[in-house]
Protein backbone atom coordinates (compact mmCIF):
# COMPACT_ATOMS: atom_id res chain seq x y z
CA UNK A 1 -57.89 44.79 -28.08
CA UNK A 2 -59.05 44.42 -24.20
CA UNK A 3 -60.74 47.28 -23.72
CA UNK A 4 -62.17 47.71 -20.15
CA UNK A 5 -65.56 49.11 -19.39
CA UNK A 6 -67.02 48.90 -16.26
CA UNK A 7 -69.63 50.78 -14.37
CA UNK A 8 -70.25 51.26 -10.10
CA UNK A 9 -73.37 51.61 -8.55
CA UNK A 10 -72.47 51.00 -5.12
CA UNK A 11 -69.57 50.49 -2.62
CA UNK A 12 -68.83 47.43 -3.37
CA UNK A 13 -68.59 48.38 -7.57
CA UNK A 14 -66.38 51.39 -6.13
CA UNK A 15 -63.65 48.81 -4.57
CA UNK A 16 -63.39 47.36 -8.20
CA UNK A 17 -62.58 50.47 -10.19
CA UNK A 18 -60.45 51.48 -7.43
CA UNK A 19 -58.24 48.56 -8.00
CA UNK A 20 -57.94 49.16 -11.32
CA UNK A 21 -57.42 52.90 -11.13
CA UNK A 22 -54.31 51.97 -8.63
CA UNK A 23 -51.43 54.02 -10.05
CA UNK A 24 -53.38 56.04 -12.97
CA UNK A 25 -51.65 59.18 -13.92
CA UNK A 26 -52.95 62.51 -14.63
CA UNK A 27 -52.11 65.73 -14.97
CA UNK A 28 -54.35 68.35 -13.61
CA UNK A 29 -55.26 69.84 -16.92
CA UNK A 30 -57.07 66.20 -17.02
CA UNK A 31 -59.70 67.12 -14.46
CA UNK A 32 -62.88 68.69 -15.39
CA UNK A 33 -65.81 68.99 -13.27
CA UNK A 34 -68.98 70.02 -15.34
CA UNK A 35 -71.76 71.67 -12.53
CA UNK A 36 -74.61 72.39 -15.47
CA UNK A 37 -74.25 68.42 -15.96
CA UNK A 38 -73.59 67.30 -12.60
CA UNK A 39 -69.95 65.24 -13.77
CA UNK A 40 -66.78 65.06 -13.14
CA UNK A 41 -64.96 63.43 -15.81
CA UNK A 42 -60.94 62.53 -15.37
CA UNK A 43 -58.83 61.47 -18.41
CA UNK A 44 -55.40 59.25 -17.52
CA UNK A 45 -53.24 57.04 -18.06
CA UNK A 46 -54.21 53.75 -16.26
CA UNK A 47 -51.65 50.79 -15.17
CA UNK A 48 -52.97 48.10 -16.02
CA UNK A 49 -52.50 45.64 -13.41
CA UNK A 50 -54.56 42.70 -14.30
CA UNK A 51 -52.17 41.64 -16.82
CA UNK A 52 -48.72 40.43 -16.46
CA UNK A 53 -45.68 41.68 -17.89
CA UNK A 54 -44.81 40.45 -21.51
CA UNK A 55 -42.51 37.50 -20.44
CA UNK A 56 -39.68 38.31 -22.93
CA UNK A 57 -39.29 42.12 -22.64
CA UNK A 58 -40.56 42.39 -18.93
CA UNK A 59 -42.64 46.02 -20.42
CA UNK A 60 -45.98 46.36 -18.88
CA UNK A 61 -49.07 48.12 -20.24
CA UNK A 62 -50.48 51.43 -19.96
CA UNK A 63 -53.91 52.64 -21.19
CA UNK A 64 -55.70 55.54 -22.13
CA UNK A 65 -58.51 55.76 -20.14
CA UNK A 66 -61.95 58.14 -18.94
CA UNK A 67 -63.66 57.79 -15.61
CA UNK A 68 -67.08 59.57 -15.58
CA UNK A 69 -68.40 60.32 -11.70
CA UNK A 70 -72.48 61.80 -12.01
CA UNK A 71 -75.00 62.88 -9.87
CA UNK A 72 -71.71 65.47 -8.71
CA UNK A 73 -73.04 67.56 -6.62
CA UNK A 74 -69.89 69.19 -5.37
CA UNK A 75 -65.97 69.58 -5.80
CA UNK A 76 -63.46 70.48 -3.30
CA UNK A 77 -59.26 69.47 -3.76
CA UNK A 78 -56.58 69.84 -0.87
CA UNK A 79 -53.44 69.71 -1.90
CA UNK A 80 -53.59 69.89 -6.04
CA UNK A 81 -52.81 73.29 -7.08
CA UNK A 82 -55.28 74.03 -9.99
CA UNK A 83 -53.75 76.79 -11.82
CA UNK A 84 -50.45 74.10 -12.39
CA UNK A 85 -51.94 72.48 -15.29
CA UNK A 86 -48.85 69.92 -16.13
CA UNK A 87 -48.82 68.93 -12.58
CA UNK A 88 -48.81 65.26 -12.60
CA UNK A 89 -50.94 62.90 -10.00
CA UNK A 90 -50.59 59.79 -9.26
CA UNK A 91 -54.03 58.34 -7.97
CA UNK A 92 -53.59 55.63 -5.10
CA UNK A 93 -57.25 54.94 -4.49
CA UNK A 94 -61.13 55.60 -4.70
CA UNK A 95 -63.10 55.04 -1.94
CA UNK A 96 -66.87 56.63 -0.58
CA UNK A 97 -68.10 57.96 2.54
CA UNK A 98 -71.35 57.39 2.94
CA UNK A 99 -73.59 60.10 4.14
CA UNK A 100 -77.33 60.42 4.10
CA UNK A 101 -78.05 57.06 2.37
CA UNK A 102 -77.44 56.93 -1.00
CA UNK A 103 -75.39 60.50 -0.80
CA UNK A 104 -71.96 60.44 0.48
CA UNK A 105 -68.92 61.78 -0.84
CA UNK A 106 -66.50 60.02 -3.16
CA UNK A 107 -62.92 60.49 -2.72
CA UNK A 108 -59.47 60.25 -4.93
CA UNK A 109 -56.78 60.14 -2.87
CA UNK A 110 -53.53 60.76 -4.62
CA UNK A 111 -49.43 59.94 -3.72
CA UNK A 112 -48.22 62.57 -1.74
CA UNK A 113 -51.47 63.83 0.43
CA UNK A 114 -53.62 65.19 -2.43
CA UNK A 115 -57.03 64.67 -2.61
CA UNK A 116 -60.34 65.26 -4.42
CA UNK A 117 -63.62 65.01 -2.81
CA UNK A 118 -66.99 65.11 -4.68
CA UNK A 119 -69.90 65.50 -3.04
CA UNK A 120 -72.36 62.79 -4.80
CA UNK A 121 -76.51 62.09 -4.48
CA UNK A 122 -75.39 58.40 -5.47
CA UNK A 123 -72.89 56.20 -6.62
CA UNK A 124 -72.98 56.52 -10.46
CA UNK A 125 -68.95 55.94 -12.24
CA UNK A 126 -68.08 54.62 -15.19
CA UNK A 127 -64.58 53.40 -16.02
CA UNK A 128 -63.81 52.92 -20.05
CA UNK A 129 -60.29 52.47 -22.20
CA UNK A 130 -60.23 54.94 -24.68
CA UNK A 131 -57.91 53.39 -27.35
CA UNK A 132 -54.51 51.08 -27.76
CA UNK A 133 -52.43 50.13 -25.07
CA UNK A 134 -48.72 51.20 -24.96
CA UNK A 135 -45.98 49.22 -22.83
CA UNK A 136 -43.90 50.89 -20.44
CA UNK A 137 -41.35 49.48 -18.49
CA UNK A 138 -42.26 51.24 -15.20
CA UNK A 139 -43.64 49.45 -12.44
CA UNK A 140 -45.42 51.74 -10.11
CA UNK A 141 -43.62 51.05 -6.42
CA UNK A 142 -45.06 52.32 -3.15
CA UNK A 143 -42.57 53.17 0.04
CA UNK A 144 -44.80 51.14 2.60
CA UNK A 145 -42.40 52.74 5.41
């Protein structure tokens, strides 16, 4: 099994999960942010891009996975309404916004104008599979229009 783990500690880290968050879905009942602890934690289901499509049944893979943001500081969402639990999100990137250095804010953007923005005293994520992968034969499209 190919589990990924990977941690960021700055921008640069960031860019890497972000690629490989590209297209994780989630509903909003898989959100939590945890003040006492200073974390946000999100559970989804990740594409997993950096492996191709089995060559005989075209199905790609889908994973179970957790990212852990610390050092939270803040939450704020436009756009996701929180009491719609099943609501599904489809998260397009992760980027930061630097602020007074090493604070900034760190910010999911998600397919149709949603966003989450969390107000961070430093880049701290971890990315981690949780368990087996499962194929699907859905391959997330974007309308570049």
């Amino acid at each position: 099994m190919d589990q990924l783990k990977l941690a960021a500690l700055d921008q640069e880290d960031l860019q890497v999960l972000s690629a490989h968050l590209q297209d994780t879905v989630l509903t909003v009942a898989d959100i939590r942010y945890l003040p006492k602890e200073k974390k946000a934690v999100f559970v989804m289901n990740r594409f997993v891009w950096d492996k191709e499509a089995d060559k005989r049944s075209k199905e790609h893979e889908r994973r179970r996975s957790a990212l852990v943001i610390a050092q939270v500081n803040a939450m704020k969402v436009q756009g996701i309404r929180q009491e719609a639990k099943g609501a599904v999100l489809e998260l397009l990137a992760v980027t930061f916004k630097p602020g007074e250095d090493p604070s900034g804010q760190i910010e999911l953007a998600f397919a149709g104008g949603a966003s989450l923005s969390l107000d961070v005293e430093c880049i701290e994520a971890q990315l981690s599979d949780l368990g087996a992968a499962w194929s699907t034969p859905n391959l997330p499209q974007h309308d570049l229009s």
